[in-house]
PDB file of N, CA and C in Angstrom:
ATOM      1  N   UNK A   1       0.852  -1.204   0.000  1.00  0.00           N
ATOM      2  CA  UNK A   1       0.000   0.000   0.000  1.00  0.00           C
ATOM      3  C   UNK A   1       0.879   1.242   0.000  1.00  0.00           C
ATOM      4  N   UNK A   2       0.925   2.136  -1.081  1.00  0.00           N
ATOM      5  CA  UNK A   2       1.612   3.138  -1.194  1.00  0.00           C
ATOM      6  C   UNK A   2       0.593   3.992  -0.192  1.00  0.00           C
ATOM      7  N   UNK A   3       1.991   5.518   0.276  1.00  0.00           N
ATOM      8  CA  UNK A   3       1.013   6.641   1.169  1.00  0.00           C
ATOM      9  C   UNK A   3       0.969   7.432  -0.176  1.00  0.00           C
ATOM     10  N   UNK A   4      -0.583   7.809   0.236  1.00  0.00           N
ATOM     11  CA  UNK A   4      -0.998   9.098  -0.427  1.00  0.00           C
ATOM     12  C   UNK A   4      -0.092  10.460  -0.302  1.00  0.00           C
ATOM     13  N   UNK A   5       0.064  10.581  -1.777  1.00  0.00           N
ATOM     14  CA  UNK A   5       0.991  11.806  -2.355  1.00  0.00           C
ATOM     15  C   UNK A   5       0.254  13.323  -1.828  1.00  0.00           C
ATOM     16  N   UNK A   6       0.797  14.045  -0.799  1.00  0.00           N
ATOM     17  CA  UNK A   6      -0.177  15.467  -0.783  1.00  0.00           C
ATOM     18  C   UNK A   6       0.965  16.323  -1.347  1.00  0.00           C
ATOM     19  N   UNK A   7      -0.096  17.181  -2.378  1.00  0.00           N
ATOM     20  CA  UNK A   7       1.155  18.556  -2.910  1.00  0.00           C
ATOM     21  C   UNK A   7       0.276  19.733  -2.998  1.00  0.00           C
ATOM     22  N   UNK A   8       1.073  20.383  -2.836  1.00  0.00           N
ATOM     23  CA  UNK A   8       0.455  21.514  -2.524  1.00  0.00           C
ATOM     24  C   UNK A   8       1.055  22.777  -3.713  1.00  0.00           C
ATOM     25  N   UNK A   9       0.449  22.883  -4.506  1.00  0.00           N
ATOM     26  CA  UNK A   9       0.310  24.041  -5.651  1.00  0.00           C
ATOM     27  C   UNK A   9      -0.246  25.137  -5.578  1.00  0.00           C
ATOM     28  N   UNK A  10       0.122  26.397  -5.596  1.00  0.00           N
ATOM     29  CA  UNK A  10      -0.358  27.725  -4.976  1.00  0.00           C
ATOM     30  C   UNK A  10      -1.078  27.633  -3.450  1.00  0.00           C
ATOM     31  N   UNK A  11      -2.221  28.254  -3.771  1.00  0.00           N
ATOM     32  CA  UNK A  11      -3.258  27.731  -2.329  1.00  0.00           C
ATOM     33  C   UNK A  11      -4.429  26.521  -2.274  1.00  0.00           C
ATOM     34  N   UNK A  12      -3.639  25.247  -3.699  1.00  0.00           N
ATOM     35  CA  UNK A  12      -4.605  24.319  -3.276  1.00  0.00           C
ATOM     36  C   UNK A  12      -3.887  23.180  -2.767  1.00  0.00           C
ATOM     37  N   UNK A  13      -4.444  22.197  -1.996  1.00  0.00           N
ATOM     38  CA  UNK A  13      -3.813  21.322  -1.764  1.00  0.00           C
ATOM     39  C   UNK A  13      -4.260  19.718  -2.567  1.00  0.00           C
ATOM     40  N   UNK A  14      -3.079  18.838  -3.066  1.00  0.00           N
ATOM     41  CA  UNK A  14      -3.862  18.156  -3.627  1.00  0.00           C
ATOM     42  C   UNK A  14      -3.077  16.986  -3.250  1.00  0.00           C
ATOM     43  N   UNK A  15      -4.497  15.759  -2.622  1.00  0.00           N
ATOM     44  CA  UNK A  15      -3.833  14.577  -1.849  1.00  0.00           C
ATOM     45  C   UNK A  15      -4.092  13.447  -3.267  1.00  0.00           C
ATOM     46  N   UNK A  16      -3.082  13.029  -3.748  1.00  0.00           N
ATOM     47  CA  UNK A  16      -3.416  11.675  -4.648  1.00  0.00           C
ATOM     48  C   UNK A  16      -2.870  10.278  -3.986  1.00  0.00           C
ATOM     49  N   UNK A  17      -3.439   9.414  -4.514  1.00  0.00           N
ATOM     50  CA  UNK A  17      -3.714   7.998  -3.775  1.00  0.00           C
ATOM     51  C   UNK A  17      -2.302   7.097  -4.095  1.00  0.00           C
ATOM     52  N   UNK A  18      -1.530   7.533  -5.745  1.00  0.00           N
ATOM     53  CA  UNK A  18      -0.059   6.945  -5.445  1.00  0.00           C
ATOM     54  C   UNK A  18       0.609   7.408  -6.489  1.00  0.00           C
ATOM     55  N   UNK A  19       1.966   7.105  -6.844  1.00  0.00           N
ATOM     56  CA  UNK A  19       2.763   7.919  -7.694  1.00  0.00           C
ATOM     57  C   UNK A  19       2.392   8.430  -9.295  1.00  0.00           C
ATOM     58  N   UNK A  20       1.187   7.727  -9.378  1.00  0.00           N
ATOM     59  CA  UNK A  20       0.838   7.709 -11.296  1.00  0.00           C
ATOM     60  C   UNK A  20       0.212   9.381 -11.170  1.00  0.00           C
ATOM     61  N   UNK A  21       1.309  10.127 -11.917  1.00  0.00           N
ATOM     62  CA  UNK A  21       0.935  11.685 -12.376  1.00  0.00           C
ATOM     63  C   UNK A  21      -0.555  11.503 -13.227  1.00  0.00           C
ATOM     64  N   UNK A  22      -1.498  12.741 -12.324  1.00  0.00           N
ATOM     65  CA  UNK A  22      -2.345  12.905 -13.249  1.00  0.00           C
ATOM     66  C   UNK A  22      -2.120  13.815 -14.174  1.00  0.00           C
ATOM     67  N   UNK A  23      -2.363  13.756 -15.587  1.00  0.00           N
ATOM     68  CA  UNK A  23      -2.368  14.213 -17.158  1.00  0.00           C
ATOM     69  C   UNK A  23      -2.951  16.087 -16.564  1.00  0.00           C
ATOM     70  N   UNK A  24      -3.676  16.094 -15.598  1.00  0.00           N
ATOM     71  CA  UNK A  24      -4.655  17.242 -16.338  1.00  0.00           C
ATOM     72  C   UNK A  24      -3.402  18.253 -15.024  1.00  0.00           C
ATOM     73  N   UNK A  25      -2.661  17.795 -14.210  1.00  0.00           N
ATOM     74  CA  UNK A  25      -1.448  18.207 -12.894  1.00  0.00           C
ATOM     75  C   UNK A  25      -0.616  18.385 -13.787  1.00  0.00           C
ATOM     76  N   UNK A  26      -0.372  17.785 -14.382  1.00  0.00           N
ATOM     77  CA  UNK A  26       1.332  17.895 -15.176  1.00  0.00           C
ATOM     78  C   UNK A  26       0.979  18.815 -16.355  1.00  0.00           C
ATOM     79  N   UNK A  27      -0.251  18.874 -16.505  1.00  0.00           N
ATOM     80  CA  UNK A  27      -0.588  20.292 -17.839  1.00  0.00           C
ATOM     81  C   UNK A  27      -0.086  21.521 -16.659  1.00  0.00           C
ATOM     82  N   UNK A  28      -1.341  21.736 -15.938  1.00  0.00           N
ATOM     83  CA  UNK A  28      -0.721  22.856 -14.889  1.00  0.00           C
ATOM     84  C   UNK A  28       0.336  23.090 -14.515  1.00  0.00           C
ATOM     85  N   UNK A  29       1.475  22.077 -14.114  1.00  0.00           N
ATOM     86  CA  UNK A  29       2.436  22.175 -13.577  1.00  0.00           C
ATOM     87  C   UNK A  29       3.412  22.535 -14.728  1.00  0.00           C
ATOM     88  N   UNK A  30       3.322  22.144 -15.831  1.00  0.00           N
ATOM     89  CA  UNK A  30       4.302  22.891 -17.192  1.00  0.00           C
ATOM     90  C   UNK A  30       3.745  24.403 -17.316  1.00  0.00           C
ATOM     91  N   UNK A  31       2.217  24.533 -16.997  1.00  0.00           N
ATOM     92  CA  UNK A  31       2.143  25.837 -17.148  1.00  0.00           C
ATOM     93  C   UNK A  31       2.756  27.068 -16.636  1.00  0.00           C
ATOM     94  N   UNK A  32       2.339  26.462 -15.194  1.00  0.00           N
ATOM     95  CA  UNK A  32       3.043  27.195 -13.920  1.00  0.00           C
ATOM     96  C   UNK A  32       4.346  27.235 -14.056  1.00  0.00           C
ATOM     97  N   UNK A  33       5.516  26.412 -14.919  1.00  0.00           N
ATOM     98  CA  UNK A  33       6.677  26.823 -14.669  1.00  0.00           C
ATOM     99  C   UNK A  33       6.912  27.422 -15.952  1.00  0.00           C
ATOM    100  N   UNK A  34       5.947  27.154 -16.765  1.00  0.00           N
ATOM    101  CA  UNK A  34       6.159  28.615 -17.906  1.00  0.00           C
ATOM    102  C   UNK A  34       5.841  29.827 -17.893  1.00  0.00           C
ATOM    103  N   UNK A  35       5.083  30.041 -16.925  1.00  0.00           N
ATOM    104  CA  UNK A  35       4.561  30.999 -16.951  1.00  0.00           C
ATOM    105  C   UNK A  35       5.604  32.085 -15.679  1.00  0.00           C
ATOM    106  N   UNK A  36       6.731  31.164 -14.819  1.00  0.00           N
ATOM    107  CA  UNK A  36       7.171  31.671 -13.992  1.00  0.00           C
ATOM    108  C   UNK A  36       8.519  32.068 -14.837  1.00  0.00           C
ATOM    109  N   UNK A  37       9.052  31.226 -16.069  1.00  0.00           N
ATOM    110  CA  UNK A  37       9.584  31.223 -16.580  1.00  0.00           C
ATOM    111  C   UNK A  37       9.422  32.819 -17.620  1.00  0.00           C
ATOM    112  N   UNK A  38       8.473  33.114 -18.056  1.00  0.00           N
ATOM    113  CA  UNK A  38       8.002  34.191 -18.520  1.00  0.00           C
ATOM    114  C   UNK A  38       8.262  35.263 -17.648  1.00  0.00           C
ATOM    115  N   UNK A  39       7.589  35.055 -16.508  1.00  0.00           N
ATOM    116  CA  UNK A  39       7.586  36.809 -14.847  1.00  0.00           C
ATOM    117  C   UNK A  39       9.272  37.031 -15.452  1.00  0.00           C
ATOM    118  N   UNK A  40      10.040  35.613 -15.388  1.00  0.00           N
ATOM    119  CA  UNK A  40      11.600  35.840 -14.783  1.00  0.00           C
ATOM    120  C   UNK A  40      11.965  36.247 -15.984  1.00  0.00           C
ATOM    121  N   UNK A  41      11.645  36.600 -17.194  1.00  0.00           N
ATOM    122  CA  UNK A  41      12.282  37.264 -18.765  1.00  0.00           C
ATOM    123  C   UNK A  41      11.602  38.731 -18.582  1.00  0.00           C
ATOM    124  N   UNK A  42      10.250  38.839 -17.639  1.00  0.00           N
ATOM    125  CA  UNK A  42       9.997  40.206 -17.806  1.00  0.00           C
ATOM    126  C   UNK A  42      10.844  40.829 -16.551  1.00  0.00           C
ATOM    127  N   UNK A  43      11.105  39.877 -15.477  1.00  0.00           N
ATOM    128  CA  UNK A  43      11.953  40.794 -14.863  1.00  0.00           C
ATOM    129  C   UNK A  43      13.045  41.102 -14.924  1.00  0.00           C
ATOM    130  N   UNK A  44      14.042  40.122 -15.929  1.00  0.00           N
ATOM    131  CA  UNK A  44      14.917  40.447 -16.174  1.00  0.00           C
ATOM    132  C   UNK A  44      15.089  42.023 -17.196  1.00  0.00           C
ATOM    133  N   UNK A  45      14.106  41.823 -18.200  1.00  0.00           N
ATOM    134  CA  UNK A  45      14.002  42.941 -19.214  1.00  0.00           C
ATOM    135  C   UNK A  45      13.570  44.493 -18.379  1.00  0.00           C
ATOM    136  N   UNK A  46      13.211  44.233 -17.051  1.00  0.00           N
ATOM    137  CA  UNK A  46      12.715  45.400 -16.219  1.00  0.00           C
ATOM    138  C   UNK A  46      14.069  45.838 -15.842  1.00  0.00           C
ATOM    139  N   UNK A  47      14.907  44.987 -15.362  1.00  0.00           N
ATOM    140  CA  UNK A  47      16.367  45.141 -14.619  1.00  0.00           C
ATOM    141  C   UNK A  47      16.924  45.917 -16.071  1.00  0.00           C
ATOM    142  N   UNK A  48      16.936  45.025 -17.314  1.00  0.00           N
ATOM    143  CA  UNK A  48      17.930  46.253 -18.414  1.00  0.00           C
ATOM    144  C   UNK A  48      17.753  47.342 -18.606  1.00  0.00           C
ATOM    145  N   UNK A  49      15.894  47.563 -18.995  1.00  0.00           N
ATOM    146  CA  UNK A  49      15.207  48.393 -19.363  1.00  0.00           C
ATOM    147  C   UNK A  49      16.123  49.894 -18.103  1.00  0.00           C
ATOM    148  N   UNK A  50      16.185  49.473 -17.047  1.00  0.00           N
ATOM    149  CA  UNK A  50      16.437  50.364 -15.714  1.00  0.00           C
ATOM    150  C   UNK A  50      17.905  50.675 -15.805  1.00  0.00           C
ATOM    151  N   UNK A  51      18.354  49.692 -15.736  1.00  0.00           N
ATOM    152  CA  UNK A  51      19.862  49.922 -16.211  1.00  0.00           C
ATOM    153  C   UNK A  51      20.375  51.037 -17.391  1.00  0.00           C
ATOM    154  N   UNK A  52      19.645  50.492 -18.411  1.00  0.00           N
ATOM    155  CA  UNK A  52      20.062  51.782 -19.548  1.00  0.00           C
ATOM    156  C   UNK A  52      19.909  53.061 -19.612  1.00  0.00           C
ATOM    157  N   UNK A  53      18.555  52.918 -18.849  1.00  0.00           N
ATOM    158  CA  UNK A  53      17.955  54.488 -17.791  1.00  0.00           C
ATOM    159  C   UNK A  53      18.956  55.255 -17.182  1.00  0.00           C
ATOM    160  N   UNK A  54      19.556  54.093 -16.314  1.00  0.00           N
ATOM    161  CA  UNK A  54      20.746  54.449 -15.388  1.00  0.00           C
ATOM    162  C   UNK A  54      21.853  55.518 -16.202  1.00  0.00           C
ATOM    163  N   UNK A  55      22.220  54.553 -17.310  1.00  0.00           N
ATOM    164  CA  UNK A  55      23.706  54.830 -18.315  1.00  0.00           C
ATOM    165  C   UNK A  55      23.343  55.672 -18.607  1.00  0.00           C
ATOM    166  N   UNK A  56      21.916  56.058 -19.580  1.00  0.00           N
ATOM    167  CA  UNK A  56      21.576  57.244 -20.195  1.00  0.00           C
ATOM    168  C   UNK A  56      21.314  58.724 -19.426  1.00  0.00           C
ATOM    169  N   UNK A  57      21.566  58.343 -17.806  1.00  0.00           N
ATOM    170  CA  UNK A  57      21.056  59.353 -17.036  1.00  0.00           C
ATOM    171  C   UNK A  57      22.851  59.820 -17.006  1.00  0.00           C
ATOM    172  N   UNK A  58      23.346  59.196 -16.397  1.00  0.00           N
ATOM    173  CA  UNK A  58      24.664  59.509 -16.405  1.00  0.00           C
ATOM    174  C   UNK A  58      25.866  59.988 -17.731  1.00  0.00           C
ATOM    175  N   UNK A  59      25.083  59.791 -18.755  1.00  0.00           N
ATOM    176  CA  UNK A  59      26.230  60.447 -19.753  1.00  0.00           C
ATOM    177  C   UNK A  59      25.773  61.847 -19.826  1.00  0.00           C
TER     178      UNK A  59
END
């Protein structure tokens, strides 16, 4: 008898009964790290965007 898998994704919690990934979790879960993957390209582009601000303030 496997223990039930609990994970916890944003603010839900989700208890499954044993290791077999559900299809419709692992959609979400590629989403969620694309989509965190995305924040982290806009924040990087916020950091240049600021930076050049910087350079251009100073020449």
């Amino acid at each position: 008898m496997s223990k039930p898998i609990i994970e916890k994704i944003g603010n839900k919690i989700i208890v499954r009964k044993s290791q077999e990934p559900d299809p419709q979790q692992l959609m979400g879960q590629m989403l969620v790290s694309q989509s965190l993957k995305i924040e982290d390209l806009e924040d990087k582009l916020d950091l240049m965007g600021q930076m050049l601000v910087e350079l251009s303030l100073k020449e």
